[in-house]
Structures are given as C-alpha cells and as structure tokens.
Protein backbone atom coordinates (compact mmCIF):
# COMPACT_ATOMS: atom_id res chain seq x y z
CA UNK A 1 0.00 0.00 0.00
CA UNK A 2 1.14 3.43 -0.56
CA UNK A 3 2.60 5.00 2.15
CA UNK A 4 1.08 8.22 1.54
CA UNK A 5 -2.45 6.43 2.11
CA UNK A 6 -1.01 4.62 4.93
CA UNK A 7 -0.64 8.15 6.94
CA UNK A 8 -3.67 9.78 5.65
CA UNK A 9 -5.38 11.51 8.34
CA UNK A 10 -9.08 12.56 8.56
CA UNK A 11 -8.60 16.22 9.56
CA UNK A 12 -11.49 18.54 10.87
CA UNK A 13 -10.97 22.36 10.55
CA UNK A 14 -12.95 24.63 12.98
CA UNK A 15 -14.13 28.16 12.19
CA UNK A 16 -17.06 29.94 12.86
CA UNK A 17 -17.61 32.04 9.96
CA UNK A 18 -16.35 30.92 6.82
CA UNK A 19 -16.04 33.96 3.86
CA UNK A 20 -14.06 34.44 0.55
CA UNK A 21 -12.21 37.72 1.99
CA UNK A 22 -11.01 37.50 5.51
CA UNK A 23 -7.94 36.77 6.15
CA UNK A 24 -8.40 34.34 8.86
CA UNK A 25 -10.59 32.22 6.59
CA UNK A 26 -7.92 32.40 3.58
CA UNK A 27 -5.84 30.48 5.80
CA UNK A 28 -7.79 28.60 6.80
CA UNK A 29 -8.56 27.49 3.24
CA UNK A 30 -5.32 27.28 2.23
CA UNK A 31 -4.17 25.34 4.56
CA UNK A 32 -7.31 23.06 3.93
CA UNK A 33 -5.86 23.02 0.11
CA UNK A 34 -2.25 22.35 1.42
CA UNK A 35 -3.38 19.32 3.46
CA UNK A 36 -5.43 17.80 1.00
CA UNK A 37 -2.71 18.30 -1.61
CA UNK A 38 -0.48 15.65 0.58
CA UNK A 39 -3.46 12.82 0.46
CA UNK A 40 -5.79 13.86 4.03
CA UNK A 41 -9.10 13.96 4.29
CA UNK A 42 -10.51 17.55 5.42
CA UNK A 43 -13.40 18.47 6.20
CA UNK A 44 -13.90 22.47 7.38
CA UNK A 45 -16.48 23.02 9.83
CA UNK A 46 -18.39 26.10 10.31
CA UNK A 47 -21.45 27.90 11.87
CA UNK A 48 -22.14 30.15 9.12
CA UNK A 49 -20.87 30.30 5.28
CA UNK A 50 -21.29 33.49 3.26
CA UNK A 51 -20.22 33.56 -0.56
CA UNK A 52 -18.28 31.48 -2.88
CA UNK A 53 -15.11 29.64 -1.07
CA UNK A 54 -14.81 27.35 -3.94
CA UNK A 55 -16.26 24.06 -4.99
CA UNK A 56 -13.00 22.09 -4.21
CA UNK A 57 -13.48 22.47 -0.39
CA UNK A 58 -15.62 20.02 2.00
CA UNK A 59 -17.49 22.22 3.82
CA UNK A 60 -20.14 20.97 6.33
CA UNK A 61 -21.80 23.93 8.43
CA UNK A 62 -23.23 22.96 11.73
CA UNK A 63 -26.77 24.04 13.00
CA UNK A 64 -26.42 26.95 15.16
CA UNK A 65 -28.72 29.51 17.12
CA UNK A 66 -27.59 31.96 19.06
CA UNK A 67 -28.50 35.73 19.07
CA UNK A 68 -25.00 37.11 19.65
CA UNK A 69 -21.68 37.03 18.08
CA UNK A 70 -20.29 35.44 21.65
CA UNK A 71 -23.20 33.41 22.03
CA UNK A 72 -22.39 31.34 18.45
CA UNK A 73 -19.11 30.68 19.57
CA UNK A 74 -20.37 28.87 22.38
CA UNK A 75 -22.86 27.44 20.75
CA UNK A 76 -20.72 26.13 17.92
CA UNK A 77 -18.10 25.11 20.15
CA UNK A 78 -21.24 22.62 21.26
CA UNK A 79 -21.67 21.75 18.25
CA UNK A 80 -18.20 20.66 17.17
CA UNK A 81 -18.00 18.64 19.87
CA UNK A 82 -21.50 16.86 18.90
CA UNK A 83 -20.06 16.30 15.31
CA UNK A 84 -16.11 15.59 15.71
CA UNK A 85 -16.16 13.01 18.62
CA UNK A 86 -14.59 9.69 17.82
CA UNK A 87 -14.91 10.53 13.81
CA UNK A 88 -11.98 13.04 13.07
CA UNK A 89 -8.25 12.18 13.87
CA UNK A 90 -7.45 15.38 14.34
CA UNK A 91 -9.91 18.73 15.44
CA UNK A 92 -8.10 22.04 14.59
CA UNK A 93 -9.94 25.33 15.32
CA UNK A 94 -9.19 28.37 13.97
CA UNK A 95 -11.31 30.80 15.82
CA UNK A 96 -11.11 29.39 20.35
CA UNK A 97 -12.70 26.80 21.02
CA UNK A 98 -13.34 23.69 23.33
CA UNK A 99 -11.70 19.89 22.64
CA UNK A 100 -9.28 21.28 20.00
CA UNK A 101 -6.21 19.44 19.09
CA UNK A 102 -4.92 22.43 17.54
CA UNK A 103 -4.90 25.50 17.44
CA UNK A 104 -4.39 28.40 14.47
CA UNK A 105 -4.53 31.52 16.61
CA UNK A 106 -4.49 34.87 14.80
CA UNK A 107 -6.16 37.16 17.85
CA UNK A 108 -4.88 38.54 20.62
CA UNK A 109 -5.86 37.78 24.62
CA UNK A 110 -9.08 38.27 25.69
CA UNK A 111 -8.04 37.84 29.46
CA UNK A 112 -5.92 40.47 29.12
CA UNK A 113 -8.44 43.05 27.95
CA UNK A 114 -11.18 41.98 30.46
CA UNK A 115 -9.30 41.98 33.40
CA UNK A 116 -11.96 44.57 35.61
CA UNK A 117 -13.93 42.44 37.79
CA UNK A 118 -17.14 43.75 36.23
CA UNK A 119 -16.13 43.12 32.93
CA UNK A 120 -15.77 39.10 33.72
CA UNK A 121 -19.46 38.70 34.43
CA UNK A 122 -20.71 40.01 31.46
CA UNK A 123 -21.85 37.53 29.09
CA UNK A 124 -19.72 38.34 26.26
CA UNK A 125 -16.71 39.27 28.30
CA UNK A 126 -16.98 35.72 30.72
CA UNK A 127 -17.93 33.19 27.30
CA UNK A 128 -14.84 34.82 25.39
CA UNK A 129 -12.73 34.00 28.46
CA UNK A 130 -13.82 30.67 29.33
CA UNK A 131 -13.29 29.94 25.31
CA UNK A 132 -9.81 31.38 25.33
CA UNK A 133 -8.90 29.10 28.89
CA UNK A 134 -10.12 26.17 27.60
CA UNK A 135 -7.24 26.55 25.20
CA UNK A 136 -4.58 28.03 26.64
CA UNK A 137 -4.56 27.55 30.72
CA UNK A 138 -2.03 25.52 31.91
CA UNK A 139 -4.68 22.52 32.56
CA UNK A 140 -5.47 22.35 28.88
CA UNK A 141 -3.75 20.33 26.33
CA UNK A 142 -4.30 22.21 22.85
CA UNK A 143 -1.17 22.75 20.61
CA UNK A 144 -1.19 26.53 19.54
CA UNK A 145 0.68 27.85 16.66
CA UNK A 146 0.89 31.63 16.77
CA UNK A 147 1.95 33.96 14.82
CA UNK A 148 4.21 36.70 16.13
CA UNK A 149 6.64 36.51 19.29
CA UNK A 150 4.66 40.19 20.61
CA UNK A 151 1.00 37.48 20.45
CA UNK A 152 2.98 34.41 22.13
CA UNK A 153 4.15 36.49 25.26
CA UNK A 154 1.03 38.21 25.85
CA UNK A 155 -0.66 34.76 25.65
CA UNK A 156 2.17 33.49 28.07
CA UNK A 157 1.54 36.90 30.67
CA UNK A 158 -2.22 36.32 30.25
CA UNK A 159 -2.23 32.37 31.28
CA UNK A 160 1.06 31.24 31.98
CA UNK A 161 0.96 28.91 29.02
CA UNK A 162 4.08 26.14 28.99
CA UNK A 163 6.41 26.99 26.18
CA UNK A 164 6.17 23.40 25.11
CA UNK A 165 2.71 24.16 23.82
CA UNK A 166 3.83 27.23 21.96
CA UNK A 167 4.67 26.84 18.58
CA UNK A 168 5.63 30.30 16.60
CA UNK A 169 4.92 30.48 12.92
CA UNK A 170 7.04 32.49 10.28
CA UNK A 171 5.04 34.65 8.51
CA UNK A 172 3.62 33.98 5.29
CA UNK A 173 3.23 36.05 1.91
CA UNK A 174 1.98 34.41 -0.62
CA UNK A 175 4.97 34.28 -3.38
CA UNK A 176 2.35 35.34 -6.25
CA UNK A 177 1.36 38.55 -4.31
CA UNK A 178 5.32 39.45 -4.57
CA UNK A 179 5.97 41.59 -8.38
CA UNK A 180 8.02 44.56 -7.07
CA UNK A 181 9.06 45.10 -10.64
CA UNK A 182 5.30 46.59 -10.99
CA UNK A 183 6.37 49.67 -10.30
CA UNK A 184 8.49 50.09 -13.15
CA UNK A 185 6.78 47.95 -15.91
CA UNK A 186 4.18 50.82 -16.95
CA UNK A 187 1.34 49.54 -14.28
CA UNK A 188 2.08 52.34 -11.93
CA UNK A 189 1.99 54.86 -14.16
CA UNK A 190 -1.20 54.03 -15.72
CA UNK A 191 -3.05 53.41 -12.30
CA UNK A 192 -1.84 56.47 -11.21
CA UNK A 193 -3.40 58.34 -14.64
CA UNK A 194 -6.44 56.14 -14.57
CA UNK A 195 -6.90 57.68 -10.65
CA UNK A 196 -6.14 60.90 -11.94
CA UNK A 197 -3.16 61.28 -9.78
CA UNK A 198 -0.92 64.80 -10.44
CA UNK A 199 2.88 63.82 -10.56
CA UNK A 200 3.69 65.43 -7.71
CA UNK A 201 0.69 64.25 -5.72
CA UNK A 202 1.43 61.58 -2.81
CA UNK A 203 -0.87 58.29 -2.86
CA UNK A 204 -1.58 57.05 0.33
CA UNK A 205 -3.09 53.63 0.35
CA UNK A 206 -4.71 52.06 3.49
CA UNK A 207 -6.05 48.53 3.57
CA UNK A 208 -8.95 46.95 5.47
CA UNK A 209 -12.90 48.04 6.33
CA UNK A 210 -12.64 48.06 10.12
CA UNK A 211 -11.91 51.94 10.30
CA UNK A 212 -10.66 51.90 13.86
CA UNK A 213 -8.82 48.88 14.44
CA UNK A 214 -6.35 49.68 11.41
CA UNK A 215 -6.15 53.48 12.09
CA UNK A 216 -8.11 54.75 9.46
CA UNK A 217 -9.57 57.50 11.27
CA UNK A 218 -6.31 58.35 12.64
CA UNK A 219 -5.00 58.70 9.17
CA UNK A 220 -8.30 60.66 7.97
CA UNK A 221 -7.07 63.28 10.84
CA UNK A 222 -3.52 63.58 9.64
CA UNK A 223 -4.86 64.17 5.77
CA UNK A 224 -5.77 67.23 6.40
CA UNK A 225 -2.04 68.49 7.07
CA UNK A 226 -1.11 67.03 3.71
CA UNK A 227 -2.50 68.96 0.93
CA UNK A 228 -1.04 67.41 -2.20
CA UNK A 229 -1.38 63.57 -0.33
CA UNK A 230 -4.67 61.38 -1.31
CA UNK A 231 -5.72 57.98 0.57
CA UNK A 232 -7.08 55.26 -1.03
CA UNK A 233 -8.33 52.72 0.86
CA UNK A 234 -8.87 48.71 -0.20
CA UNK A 235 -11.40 46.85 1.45
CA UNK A 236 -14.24 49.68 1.84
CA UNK A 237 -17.02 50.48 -0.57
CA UNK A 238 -18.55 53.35 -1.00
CA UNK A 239 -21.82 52.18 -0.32
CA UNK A 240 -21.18 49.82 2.54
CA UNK A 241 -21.99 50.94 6.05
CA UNK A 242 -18.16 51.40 6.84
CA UNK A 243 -18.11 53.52 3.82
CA UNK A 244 -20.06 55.81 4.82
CA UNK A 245 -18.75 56.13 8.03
CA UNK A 246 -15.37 56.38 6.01
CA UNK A 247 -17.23 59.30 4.32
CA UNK A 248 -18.64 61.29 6.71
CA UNK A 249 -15.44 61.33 8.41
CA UNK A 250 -13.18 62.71 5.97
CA UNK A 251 -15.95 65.18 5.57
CA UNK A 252 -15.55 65.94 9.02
CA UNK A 253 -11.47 66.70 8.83
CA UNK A 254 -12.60 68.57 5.25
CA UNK A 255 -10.54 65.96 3.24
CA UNK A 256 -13.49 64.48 1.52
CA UNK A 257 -12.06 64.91 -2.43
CA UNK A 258 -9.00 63.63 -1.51
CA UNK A 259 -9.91 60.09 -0.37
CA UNK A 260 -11.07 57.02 -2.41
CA UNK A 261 -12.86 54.12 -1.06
CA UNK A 262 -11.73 51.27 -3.50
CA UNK A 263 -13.75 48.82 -2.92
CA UNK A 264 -12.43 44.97 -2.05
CA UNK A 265 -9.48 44.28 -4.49
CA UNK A 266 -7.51 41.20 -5.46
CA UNK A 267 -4.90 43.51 -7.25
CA UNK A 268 -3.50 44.78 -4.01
CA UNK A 269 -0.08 43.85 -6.19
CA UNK A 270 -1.04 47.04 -8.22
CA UNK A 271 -2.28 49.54 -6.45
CA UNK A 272 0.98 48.94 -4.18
CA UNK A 273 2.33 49.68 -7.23
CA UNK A 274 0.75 52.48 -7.65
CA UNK A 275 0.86 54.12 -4.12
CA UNK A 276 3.68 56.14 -2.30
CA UNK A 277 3.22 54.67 1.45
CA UNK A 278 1.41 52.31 2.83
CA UNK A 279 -0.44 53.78 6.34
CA UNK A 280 -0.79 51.47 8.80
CA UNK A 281 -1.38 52.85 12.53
CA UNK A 282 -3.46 50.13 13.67
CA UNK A 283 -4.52 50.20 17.04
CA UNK A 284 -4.25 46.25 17.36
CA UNK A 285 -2.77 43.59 14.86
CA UNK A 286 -1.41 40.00 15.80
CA UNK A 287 0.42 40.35 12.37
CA UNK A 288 -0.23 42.81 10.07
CA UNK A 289 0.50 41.02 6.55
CA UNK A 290 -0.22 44.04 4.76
CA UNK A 291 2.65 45.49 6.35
CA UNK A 292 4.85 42.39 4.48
CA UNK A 293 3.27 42.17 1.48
CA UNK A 294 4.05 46.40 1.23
CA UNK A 295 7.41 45.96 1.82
CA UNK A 296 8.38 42.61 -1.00
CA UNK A 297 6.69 44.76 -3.18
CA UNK A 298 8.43 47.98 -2.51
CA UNK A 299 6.32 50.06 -0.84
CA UNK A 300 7.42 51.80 2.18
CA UNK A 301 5.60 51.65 5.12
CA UNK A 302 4.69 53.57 7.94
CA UNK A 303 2.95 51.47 10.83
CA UNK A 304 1.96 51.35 14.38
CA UNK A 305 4.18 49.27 17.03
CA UNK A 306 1.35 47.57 17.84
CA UNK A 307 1.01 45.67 14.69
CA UNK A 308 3.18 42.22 15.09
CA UNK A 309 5.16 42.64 12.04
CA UNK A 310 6.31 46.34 12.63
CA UNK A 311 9.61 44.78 13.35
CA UNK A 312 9.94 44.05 9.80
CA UNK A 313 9.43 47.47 8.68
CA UNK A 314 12.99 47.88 10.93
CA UNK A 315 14.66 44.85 9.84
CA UNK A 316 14.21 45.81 6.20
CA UNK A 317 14.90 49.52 7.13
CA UNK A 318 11.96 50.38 5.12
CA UNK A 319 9.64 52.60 6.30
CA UNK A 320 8.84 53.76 10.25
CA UNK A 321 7.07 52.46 13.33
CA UNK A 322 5.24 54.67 15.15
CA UNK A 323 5.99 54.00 18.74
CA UNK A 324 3.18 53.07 21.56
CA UNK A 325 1.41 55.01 23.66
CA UNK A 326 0.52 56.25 19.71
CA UNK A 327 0.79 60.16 19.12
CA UNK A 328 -1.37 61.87 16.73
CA UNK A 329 1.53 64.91 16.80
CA UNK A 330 4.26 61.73 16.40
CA UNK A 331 1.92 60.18 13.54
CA UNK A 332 2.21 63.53 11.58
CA UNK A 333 5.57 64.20 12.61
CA UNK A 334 6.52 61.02 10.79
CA UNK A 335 4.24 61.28 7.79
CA UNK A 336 6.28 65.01 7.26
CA UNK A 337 9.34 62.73 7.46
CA UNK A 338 8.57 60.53 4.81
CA UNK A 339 7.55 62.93 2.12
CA UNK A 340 11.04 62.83 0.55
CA UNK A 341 10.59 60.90 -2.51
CA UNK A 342 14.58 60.09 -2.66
CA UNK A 343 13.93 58.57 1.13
CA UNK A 344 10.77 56.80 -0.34
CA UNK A 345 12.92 55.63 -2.85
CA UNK A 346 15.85 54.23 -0.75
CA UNK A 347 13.25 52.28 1.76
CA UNK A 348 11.61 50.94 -1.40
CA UNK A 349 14.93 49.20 -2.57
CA UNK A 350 15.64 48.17 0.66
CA UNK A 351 11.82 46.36 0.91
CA UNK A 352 12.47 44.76 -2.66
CA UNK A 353 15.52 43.47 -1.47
CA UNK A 354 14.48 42.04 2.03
CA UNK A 355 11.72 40.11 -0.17
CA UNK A 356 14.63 38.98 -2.33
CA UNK A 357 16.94 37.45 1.06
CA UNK A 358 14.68 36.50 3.89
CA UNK A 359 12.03 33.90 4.45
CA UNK A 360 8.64 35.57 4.88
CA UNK A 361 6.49 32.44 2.44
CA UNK A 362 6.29 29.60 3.72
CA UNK A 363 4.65 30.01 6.83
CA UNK A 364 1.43 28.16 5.88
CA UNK A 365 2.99 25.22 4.83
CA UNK A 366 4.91 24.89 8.14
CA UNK A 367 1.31 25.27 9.69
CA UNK A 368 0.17 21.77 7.66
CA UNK A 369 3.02 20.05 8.33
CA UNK A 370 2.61 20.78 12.09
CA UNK A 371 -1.40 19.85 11.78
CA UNK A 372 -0.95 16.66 10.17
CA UNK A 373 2.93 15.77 11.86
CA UNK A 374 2.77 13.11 15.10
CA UNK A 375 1.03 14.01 17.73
C-alpha cells in the first residue's frame, strides 16, 4: 500500500464564519488546500458560510442559534463537539474553542483586555474567556501555533501557558502577491493616470474596512495636514456601512475629495504599485501582513508598534514604526518625514531586497506540516 495512504489523516478544521475575503478564513482554506494536496481527508467546519469559497473544499456547516456574536461561539463550540467526537483524527480550530487538538490563533488575549472584575461577568466578556482558557490555561492540552513573538508572550503573561505548547509560525506572503518590478513595468503609471493622480501628488493607500482597528480614522485626521497627499483605501465600498462612516469622516477633517474608497481588491499587487506609502497605525494587529506584502513589493511603510510585524518594517529599514502610547503629533511628525521621494525611494529598494533574502512564504505550509505531523 502506498505509504502516503497509509498516513492519511481525517482532519477537521474549525471556524465559525467561513467567507471568501477575511484573512483568517484564507488560511484557513489554504491550509485546507495544502493538506489535501499531501493525500488527508478535510473536512472544514463552520457555523455560518457566506459567498463562494470554492467548490474544491468540503465544507459541512453545523446548525447553530444563538443571538450574539459570543453566544455562536459557544454554541458552535457545542456543536463541534456533537459532530467531531470519535470521527476526526485530528480537530483544529481556527477561531477558540473547546476539545481542539490544535490551534491556528491569529487574535490577541481576551483575558488580558477583560481583566476589571465587572467586565468578567458580562456575558460576552466571561464566554470569550472561558473559550480562550479552555485553550490556553495551563490545565489544557491544545497545541497553539501563533503567529508573532509580541501574540505568544502576551498569551504566556495572560495564562502562563508552557512553552512546550507554543509553537511560533514564520510569517507567510503568498509568493504570487510578490511583483516589485510593478512599479516600473508601466502599471504604476497608468493606475496612477487612470486615478487621476498629479505627478507630484502623494498616494496614500490604506487597507482593510474596520476603520478603527487599522487606524483609518487616525489617518483621515492627519490628511488634512497634507495637501497634495490622497488615501485610497482597499477593502471599503462606498456604499457599505463602513463607507459611509469612512465618508462622513473625511468630511468631518474637510478631506473628503482627496480620499477614495476602493472597494475589495484582489490587485492589491497594483495599487501597491501604484501608491507612495502604505499607512498602517493600527490600534491592534497580531500580524499585520499588509505590512509584508508592502514591503516585498516595494512600498514603504509607515505602521503602528502595535502591529506584530512592525519589526519588519525595521529589519528591512523600510519605512517607520510609530511607537506606543501612539501620538497623533508623532503620527504627523513622521508622515512630514517621509515625504522625501529620494527617502521613499531608498526604503523601497531596501523592501524589494528584504523580499529577495529573507524567508517571509512559507509560513502556511509549516502550519500543515505541524497539523498533520505526530502528535
């Protein structure tokens, strides 16, 4: 018999809301593809699916009620349990769950966030905790794989989690998503004349639709005290709710004509391409891949320290970090010092080139091979 069937596994993959775009569910479906690809059986288990994740995936969603967000993760958690017992070899969640073999974290700590007595007996606050314990407290048995060393020793602070449970992930860009020679092939320039773009105009170009978390607004603010700078932002429509949030508030700073909702793009490639900086001050991010995917691709970067990647940006010596507590005065400070286009210039070499010497693609694959290795 071939050995490859020999070690077949029959894999389960846990998430509670499975859609084309997020980039917790990518991963999750890639790494779906990957394991397949080597001969497993996997099956990816949801509570809810919204739009088309493509026909070559099993996907089984669970029965679920629940009237909250907080309140389906408990519920599904239930429900996995119900399903998986004694018929998977394996149960992997990627969202935290109960009875998991494995775990794919991509969040930060809960526990440390809801540490106030009052906020532990509210319902959302205490079922988020009890989710998060049952997978990383000392008494629990889960594997976790996380994804940047800032996420693995807040998870250690929070719980005191043994290091022998603790696996950390390189990152991953997806080799495809690399073309720094885009900006010089002729796509830049014609995005940047198709957006109507002066030549001495500065593109800013923001990515994601949850205005807060990533900064947005912050960046909205420091518009204003760029004149010949426009933001275009990937992930927001113009006629979704966070749109017109988006909207209104660059109406509020009076920067309204100078910012561009582009709507959710695959060719983030291109309008890298065809943007100056990259703005990232998040206010949390386990990883920020953005913040990689900028940088192969030659487009400096100016981040938050919260985001898990920022070291990158210093590694590479290719754009800034904005240190924590954040600064709206340091935020604009450093925006003023990256409007040299010769500095632009030497961070975008130096980007191109840390894509060119240094691991950042393969951490996916490492993720399969730990999900399917012996136990």
């Amino acid at each position: 018999m071939d050995r490859r069937m020999q070690l077949a596994m029959k894999l389960a993959l846990a998430i509670v809301r499975l859609f084309p775009h997020g980039g917790l569910q990518r991963d999750c479906m890639a790494i779906a593809r990957l394991l397949g690809a080597q001969g497993h059986q996997v099956t990816i288990l949801t509570s809810r699916l919204e739009g088309d994740v493509g026909g070559d995936l099993d996907v089984e969603t669970l029965p679920v009620r629940a009237w909250t967000n907080h309140g389906r993760n408990a519920a599904f958690s239930k429900a996995l349990a119900r399903r998986c017992t004694g018929k998977f070899d394996r149960i992997i969640g990627f969202d935290k769950l109960e009875g998991l073999d494995l775990l794919y974290c991509a969040d930060p700590p809960v526990a440390l966030r809801y540490r106030r007595r009052l906020s532990r007996v509210l319902p959302r606050e205490r079922t988020l905790t009890l989710l998060e314990r049952a997978c990383f407290s000392r008494e629990a048995t889960t594997r976790l794989l996380l994804l940047s060393e800032p996420q693995a020793d807040a998870y250690r602070s929070a719980w005191q989690t043994q290091a022998e449970r603790i696996t950390l992930l390189p990152p991953t860009v997806k080799a495809e998503r690399r073309n720094p020679e885009l900006r010089t092939d002729g796509t830049r320039k014609r995005l940047r004349e198709e957006m109507s773009v002066a030549a001495n105009d500065t593109v800013w170009l923001a990515i994601g639709h949850q205005l807060r978390v990533k900064g947005i607004d912050r960046t909205l603010e420091a518009l204003g005290a760029f004149p010949d700078a426009r933001l275009v932002i990937a992930g927001v429509t113009a006629d979704s709710k966070a749109g017109r949030r988006l909207l209104r508030l660059a109406g509020r700073h009076g920067v309204r004509d100078r910012v561009r909702p582009a709507g959710i793009r695959e060719d983030i490639p291109e309008l890298m391409a065809a943007a100056d900086l990259l703005v990232h001050p998040a206010r949390t991010e386990t990883t920020g891949t953005v913040i990689l995917e900028a940088i192969v691709n030659g487009l400096p970067v100016a981040a938050s320290a919260a985001c898990g990647y920022a070291e990158h940006i210093v590694r590479a010596n290719a754009g800034l970090v904005l240190p924590e507590p954040f600064s709206q005065a340091a935020y604009i400070s450093g925006l003023r010092e990256a409007k040299p286009s010769s500095l632009r210039k030497q961070w975008s070499a130096n980007g191109v080139r840390y894509g060119e010497t240094v691991d950042l693609y393969h951490g996916l694959a490492r993720a399969a091979s730990i999900m399917a290795g012996s136990a």
